[in-house]
C-alpha atoms as a PDB file:
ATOM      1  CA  UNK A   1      10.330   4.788  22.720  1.00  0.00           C
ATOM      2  CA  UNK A   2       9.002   1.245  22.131  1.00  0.00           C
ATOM      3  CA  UNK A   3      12.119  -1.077  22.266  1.00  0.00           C
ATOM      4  CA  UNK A   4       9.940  -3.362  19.177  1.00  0.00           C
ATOM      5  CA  UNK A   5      10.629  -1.590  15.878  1.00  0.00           C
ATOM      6  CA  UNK A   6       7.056  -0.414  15.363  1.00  0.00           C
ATOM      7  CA  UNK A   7       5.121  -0.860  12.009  1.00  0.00           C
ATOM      8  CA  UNK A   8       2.167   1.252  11.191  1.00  0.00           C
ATOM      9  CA  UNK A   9      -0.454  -0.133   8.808  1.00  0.00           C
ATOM     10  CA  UNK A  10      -2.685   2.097   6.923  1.00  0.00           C
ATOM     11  CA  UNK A  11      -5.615   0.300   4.808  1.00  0.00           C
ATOM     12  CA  UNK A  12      -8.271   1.751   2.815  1.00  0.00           C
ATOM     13  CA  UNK A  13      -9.789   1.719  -0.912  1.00  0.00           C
ATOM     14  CA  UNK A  14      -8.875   3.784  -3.477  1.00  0.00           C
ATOM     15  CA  UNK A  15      -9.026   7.569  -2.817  1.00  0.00           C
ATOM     16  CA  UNK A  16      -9.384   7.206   0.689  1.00  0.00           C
ATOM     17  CA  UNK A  17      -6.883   9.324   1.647  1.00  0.00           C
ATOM     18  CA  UNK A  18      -3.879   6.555   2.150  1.00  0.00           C
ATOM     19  CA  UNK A  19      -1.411   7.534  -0.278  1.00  0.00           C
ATOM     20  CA  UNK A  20      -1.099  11.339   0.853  1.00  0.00           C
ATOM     21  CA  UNK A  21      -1.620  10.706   4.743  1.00  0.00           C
ATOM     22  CA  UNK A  22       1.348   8.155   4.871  1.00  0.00           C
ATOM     23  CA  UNK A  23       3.918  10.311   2.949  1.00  0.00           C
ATOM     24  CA  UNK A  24       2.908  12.693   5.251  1.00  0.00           C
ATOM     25  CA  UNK A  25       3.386  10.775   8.443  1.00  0.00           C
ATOM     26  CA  UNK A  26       6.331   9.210   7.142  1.00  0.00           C
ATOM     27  CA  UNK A  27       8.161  12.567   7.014  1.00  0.00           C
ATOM     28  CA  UNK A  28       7.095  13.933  10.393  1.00  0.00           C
ATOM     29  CA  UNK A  29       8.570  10.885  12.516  1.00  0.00           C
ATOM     30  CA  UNK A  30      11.173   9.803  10.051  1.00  0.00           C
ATOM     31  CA  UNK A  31       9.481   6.310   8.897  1.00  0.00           C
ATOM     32  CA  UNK A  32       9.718   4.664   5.818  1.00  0.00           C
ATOM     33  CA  UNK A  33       7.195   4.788   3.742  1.00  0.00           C
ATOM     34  CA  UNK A  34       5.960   1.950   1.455  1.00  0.00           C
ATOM     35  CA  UNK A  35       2.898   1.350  -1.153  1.00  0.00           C
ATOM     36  CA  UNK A  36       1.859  -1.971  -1.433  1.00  0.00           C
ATOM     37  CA  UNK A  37      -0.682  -0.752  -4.070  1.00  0.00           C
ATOM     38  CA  UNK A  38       2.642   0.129  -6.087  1.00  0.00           C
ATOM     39  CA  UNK A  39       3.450  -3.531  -5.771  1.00  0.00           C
ATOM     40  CA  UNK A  40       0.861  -4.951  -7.363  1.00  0.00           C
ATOM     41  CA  UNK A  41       0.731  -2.245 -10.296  1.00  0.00           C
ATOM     42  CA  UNK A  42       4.260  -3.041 -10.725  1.00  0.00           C
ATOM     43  CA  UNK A  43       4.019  -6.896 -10.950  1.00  0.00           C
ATOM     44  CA  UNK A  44       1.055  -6.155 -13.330  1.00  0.00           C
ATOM     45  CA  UNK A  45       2.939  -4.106 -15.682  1.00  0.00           C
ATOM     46  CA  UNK A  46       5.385  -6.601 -15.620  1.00  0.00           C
ATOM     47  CA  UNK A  47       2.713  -9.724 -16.319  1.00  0.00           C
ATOM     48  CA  UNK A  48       0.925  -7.760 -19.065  1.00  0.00           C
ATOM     49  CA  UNK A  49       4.326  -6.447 -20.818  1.00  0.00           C
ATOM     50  CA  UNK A  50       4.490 -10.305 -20.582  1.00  0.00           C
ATOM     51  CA  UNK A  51       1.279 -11.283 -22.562  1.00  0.00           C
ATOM     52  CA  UNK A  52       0.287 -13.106 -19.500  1.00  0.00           C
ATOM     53  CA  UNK A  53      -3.817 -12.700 -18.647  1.00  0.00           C
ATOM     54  CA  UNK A  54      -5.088 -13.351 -14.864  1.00  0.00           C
ATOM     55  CA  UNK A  55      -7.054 -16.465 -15.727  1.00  0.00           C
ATOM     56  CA  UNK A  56      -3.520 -18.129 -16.883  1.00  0.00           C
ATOM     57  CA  UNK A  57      -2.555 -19.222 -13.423  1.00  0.00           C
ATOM     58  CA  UNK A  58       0.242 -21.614 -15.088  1.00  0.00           C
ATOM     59  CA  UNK A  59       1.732 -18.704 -17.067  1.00  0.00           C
ATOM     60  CA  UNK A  60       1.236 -16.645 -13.888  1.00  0.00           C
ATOM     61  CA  UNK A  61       3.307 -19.199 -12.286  1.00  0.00           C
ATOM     62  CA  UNK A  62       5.560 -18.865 -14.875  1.00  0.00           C
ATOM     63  CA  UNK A  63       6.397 -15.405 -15.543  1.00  0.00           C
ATOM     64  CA  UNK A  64       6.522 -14.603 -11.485  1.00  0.00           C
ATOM     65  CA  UNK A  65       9.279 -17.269 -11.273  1.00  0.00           C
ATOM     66  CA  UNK A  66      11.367 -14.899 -13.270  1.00  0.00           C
ATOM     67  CA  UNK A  67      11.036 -11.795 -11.699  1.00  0.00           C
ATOM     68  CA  UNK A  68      13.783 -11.018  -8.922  1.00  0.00           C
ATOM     69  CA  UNK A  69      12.418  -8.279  -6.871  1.00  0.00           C
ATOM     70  CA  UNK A  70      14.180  -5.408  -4.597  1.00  0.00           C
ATOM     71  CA  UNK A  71      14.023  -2.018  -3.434  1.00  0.00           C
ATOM     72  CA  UNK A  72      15.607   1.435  -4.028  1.00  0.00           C
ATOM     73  CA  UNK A  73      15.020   4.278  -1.140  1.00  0.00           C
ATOM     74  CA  UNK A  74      13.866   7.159  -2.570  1.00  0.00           C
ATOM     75  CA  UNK A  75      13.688   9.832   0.538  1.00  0.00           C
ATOM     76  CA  UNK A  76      11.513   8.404   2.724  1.00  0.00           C
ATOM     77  CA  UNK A  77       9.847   5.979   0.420  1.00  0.00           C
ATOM     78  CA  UNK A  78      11.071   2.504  -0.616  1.00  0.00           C
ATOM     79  CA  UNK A  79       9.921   1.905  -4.176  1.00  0.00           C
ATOM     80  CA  UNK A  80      10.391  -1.846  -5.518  1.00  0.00           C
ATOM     81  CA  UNK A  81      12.268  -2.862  -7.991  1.00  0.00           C
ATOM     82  CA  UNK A  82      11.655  -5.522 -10.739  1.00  0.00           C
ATOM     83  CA  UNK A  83      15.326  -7.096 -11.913  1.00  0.00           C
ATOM     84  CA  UNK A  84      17.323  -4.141 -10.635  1.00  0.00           C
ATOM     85  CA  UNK A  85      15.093  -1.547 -12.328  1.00  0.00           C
ATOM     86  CA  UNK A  86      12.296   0.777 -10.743  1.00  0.00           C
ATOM     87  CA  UNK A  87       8.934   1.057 -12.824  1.00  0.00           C
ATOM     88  CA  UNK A  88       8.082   4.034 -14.201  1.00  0.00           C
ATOM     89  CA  UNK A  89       5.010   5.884 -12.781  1.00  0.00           C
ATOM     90  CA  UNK A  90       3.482   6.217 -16.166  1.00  0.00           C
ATOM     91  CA  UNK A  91       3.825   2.924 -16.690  1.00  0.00           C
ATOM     92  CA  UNK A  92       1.915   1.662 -13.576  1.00  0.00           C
ATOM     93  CA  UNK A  93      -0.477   3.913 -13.658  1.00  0.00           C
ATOM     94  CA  UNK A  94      -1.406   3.412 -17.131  1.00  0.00           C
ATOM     95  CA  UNK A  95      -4.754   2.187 -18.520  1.00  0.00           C
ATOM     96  CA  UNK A  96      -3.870  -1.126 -18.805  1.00  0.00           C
ATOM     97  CA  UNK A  97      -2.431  -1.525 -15.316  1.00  0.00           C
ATOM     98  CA  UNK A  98      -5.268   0.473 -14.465  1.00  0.00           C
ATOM     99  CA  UNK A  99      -7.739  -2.346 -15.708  1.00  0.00           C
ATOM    100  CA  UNK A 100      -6.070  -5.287 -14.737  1.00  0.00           C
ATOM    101  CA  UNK A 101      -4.337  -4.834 -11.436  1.00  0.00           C
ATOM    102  CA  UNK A 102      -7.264  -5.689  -9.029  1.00  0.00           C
ATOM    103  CA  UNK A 103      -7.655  -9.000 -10.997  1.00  0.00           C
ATOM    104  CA  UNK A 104      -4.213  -9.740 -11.063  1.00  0.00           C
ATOM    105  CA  UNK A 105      -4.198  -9.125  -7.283  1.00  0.00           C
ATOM    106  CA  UNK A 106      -6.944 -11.267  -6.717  1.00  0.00           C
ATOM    107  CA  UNK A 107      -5.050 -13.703  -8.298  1.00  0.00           C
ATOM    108  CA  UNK A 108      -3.553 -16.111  -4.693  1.00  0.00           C
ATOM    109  CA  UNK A 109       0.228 -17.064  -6.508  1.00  0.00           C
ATOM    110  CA  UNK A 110       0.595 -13.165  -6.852  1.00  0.00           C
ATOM    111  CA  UNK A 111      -0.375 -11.936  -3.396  1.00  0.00           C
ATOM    112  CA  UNK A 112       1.827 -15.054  -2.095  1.00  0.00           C
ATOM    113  CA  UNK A 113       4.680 -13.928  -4.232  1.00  0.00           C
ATOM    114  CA  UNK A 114       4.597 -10.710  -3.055  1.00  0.00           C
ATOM    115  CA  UNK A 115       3.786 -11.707   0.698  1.00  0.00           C
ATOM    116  CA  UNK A 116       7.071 -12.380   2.300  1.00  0.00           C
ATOM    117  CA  UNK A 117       8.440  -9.344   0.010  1.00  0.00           C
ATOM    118  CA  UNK A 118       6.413  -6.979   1.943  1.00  0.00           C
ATOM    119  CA  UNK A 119       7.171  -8.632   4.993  1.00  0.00           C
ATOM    120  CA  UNK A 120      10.788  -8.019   4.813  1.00  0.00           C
ATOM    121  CA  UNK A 121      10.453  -4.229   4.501  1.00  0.00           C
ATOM    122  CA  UNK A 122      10.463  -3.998   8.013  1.00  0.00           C
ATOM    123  CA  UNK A 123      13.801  -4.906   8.038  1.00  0.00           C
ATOM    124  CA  UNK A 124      14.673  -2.958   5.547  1.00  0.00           C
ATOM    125  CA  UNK A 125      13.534   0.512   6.810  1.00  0.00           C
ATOM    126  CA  UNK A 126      15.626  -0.885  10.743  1.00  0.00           C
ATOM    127  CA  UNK A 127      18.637  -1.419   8.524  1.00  0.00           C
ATOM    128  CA  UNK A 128      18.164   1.869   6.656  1.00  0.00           C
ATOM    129  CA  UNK A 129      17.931   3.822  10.257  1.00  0.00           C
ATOM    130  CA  UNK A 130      14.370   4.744   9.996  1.00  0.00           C
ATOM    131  CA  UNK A 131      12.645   4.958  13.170  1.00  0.00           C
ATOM    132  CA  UNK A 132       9.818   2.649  12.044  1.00  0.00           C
ATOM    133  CA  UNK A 133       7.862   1.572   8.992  1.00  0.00           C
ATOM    134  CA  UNK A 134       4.309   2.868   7.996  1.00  0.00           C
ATOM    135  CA  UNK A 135       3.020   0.116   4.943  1.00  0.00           C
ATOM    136  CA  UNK A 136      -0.205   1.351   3.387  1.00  0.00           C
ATOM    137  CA  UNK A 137      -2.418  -1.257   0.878  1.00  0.00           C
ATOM    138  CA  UNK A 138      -5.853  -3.348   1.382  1.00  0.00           C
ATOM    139  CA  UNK A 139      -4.547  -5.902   3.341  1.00  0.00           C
ATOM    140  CA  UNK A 140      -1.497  -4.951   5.643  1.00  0.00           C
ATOM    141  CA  UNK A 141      -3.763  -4.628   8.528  1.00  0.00           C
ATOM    142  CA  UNK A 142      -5.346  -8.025   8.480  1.00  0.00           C
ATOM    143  CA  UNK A 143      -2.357 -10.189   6.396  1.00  0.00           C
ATOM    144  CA  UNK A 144       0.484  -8.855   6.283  1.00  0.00           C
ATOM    145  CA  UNK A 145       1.714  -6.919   9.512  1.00  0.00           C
ATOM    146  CA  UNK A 146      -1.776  -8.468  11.846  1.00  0.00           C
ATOM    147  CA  UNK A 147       0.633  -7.738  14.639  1.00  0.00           C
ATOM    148  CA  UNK A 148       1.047  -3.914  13.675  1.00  0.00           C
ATOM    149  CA  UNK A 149       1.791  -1.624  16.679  1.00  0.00           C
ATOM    150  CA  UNK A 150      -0.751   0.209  15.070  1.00  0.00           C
ATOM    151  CA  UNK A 151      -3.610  -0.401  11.874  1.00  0.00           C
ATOM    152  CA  UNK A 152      -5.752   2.183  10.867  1.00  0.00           C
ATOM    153  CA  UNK A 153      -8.599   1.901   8.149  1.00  0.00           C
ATOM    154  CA  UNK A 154      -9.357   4.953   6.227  1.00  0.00           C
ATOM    155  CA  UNK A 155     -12.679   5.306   4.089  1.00  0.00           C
ATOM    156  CA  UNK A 156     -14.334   8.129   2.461  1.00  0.00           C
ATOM    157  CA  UNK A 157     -17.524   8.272   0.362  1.00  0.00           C
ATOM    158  CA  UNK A 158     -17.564   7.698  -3.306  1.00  0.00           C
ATOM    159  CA  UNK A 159     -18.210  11.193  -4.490  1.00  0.00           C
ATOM    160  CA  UNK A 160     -15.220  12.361  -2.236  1.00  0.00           C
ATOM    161  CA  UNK A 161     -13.152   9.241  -3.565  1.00  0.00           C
ATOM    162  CA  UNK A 162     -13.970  10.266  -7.187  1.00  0.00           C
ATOM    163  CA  UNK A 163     -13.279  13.549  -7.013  1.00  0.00           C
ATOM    164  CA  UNK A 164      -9.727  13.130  -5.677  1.00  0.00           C
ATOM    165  CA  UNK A 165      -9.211  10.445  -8.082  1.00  0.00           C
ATOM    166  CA  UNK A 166     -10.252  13.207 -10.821  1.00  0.00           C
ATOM    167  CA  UNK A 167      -8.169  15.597  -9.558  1.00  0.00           C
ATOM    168  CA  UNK A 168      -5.142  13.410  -9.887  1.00  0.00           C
ATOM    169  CA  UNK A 169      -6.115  12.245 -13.568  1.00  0.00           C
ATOM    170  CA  UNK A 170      -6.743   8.902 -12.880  1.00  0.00           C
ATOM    171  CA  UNK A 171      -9.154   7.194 -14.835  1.00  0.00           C
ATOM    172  CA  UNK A 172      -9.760   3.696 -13.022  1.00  0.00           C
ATOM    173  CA  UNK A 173     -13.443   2.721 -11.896  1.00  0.00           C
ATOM    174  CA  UNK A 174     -12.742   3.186  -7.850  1.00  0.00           C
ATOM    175  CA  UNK A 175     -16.259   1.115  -7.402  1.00  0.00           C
ATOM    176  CA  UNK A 176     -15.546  -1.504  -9.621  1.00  0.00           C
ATOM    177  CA  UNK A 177     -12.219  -1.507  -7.847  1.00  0.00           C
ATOM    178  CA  UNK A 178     -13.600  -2.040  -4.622  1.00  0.00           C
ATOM    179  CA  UNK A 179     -16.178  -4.636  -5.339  1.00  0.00           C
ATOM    180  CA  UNK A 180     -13.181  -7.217  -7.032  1.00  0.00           C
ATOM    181  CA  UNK A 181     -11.137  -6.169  -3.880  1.00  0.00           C
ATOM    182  CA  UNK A 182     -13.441  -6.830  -1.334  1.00  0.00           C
ATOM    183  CA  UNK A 183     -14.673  -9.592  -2.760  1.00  0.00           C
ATOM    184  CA  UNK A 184     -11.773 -11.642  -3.791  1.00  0.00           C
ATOM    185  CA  UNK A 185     -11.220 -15.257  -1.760  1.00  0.00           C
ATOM    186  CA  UNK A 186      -7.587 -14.291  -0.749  1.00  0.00           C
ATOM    187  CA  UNK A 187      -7.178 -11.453   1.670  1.00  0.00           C
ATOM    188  CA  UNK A 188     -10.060  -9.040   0.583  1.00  0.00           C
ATOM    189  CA  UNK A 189      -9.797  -5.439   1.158  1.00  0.00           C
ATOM    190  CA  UNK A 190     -11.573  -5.160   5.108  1.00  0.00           C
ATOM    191  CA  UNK A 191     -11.341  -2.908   8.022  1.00  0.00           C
ATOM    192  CA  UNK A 192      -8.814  -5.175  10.421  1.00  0.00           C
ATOM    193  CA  UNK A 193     -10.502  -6.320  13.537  1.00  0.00           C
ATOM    194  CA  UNK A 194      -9.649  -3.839  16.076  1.00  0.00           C
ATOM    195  CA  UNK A 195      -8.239  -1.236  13.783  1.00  0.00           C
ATOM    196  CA  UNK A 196      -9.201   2.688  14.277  1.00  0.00           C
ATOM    197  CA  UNK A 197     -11.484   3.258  11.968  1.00  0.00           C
ATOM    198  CA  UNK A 198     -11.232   6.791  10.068  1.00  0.00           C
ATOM    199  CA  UNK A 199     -13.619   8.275   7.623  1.00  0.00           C
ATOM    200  CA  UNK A 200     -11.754  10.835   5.398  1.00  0.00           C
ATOM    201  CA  UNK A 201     -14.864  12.239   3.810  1.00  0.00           C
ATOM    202  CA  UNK A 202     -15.137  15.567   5.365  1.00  0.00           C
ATOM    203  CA  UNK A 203     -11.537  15.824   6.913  1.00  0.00           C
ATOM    204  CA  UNK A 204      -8.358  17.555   5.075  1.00  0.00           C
ATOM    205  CA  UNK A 205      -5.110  15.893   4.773  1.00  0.00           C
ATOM    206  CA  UNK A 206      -3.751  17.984   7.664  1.00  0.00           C
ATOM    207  CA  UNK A 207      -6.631  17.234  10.058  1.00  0.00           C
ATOM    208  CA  UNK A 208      -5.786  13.431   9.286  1.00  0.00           C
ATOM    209  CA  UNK A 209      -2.385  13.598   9.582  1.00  0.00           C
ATOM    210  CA  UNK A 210      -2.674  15.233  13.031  1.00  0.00           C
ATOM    211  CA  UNK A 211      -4.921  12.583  14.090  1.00  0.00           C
ATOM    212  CA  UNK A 212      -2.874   9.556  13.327  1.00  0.00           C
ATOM    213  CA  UNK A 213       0.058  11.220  14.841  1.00  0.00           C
ATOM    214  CA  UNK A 214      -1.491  11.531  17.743  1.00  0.00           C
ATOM    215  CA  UNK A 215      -2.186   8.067  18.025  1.00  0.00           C
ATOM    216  CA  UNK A 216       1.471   7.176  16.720  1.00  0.00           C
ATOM    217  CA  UNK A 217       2.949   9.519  19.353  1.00  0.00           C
ATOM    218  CA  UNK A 218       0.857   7.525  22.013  1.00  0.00           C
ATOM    219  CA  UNK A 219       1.527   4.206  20.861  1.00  0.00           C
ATOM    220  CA  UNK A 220       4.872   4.573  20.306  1.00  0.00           C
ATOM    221  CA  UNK A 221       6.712   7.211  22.378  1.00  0.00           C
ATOM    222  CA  UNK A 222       7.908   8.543  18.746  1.00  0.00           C
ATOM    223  CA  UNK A 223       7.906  12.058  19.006  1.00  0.00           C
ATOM    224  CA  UNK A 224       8.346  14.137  15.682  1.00  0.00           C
ATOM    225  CA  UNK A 225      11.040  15.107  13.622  1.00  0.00           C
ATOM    226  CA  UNK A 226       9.271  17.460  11.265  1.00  0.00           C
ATOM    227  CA  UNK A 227       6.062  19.277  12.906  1.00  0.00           C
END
């Protein structure tokens, strides 16, 4: 095995496949798992419970000053937690989070905020005894873990995207989504020079899964713990 304690990175737009392929990966080779995406809908919830819209960058300021953040290790997923308390799904995954988390994250004091954060769960899953740490988000290839042992971008096409989206009874606009993402000044959503480049479309979960563990078992001399 690698003597470095490898990180995985796993970037896509909604519905490409990230969510479900990670989870996935983390149990076969025992990594830890974390959603970035989860971040951001949890600061959100936690800015909008606050009254606080995404054009107020001084109450932005503000309101993130207060929030202590952590984690709590759920299996093989590290969920964060806002002033010792983990979100609850419903809550940020609800309408309003739904409609204002790609603006909030667009916002540059809340991806700094949450920068180092997500930086430090590498140490985190070492210190748990996790044999490595797979992040998936928009921007973990290209900002947050650039040095990634490995970065993978997955993408599917819209009317694959929106019908997994449907099936999961989620309601938010995954092109509308996209465009704010990919078009916002601070680390837009992009496929990572030199990333492997994966197109979901036409591919089940397993057939994924089996390809980035290929690549993981290459890269990284892991080998798996659950086949």
């Amino acid at each position: 095995m690698n003597t470095i304690f490898p990180v995985i990175a796993v970037d896509g737009g909604a519905a490409s496949g990230k969510s479900s392929t990670s989870r996935a990966l983390a149990a076969r080779f025992n990594l830890m798992h974390v959603d970035t995406g989860s971040h951001y809908r949890a600061v959100t919830f936690a800015l909008v419970q606050a009254g606080v819209s995404p054009e107020d960058t001084a109450a932005i300021e503000t309101q993130l000053a207060k929030l202590q953040l952590g984690e709590e290790i759920d299996g093989q997923s590290a969920r964060i937690s806002i002033g010792g308390k983990v979100p609850r799904e419903e809550d940020i995954r609800s309408d309003a989070v739904n409609a204002s988390v790609s603006p909030f994250a667009a916002v540059p004091d809340v991806r700094k905020f949450l920068f180092e954060y997500q930086r430090s769960q590498a140490t985190v899953a070492e210190r748990s005894g996790f044999n490595g740490l797979i992040m998936e988000g928009r921007d973990i290839g290209s900002v947050i873990f650039p040095d990634a042992v490995l970065r993978f971008f997955l993408e599917a096409d819209e009317a694959t995207r929106a019908a997994r989206r449907a099936k999961e009874g989620q309601t938010d606009s995954i092109a509308e989504r996209d465009r704010i993402d990919s078009s916002r000044k601070t680390a837009p959503l992009l496929c990572p020079v030199g990333a492997e480049r994966i197109d979901t479309s036409h591919l089940t979960l397993e057939q994924v899964v089996d390809l980035l563990a290929g690549h993981i078992e290459d890269a990284t001399g892991l080998a798996p713990v659950q086949a």
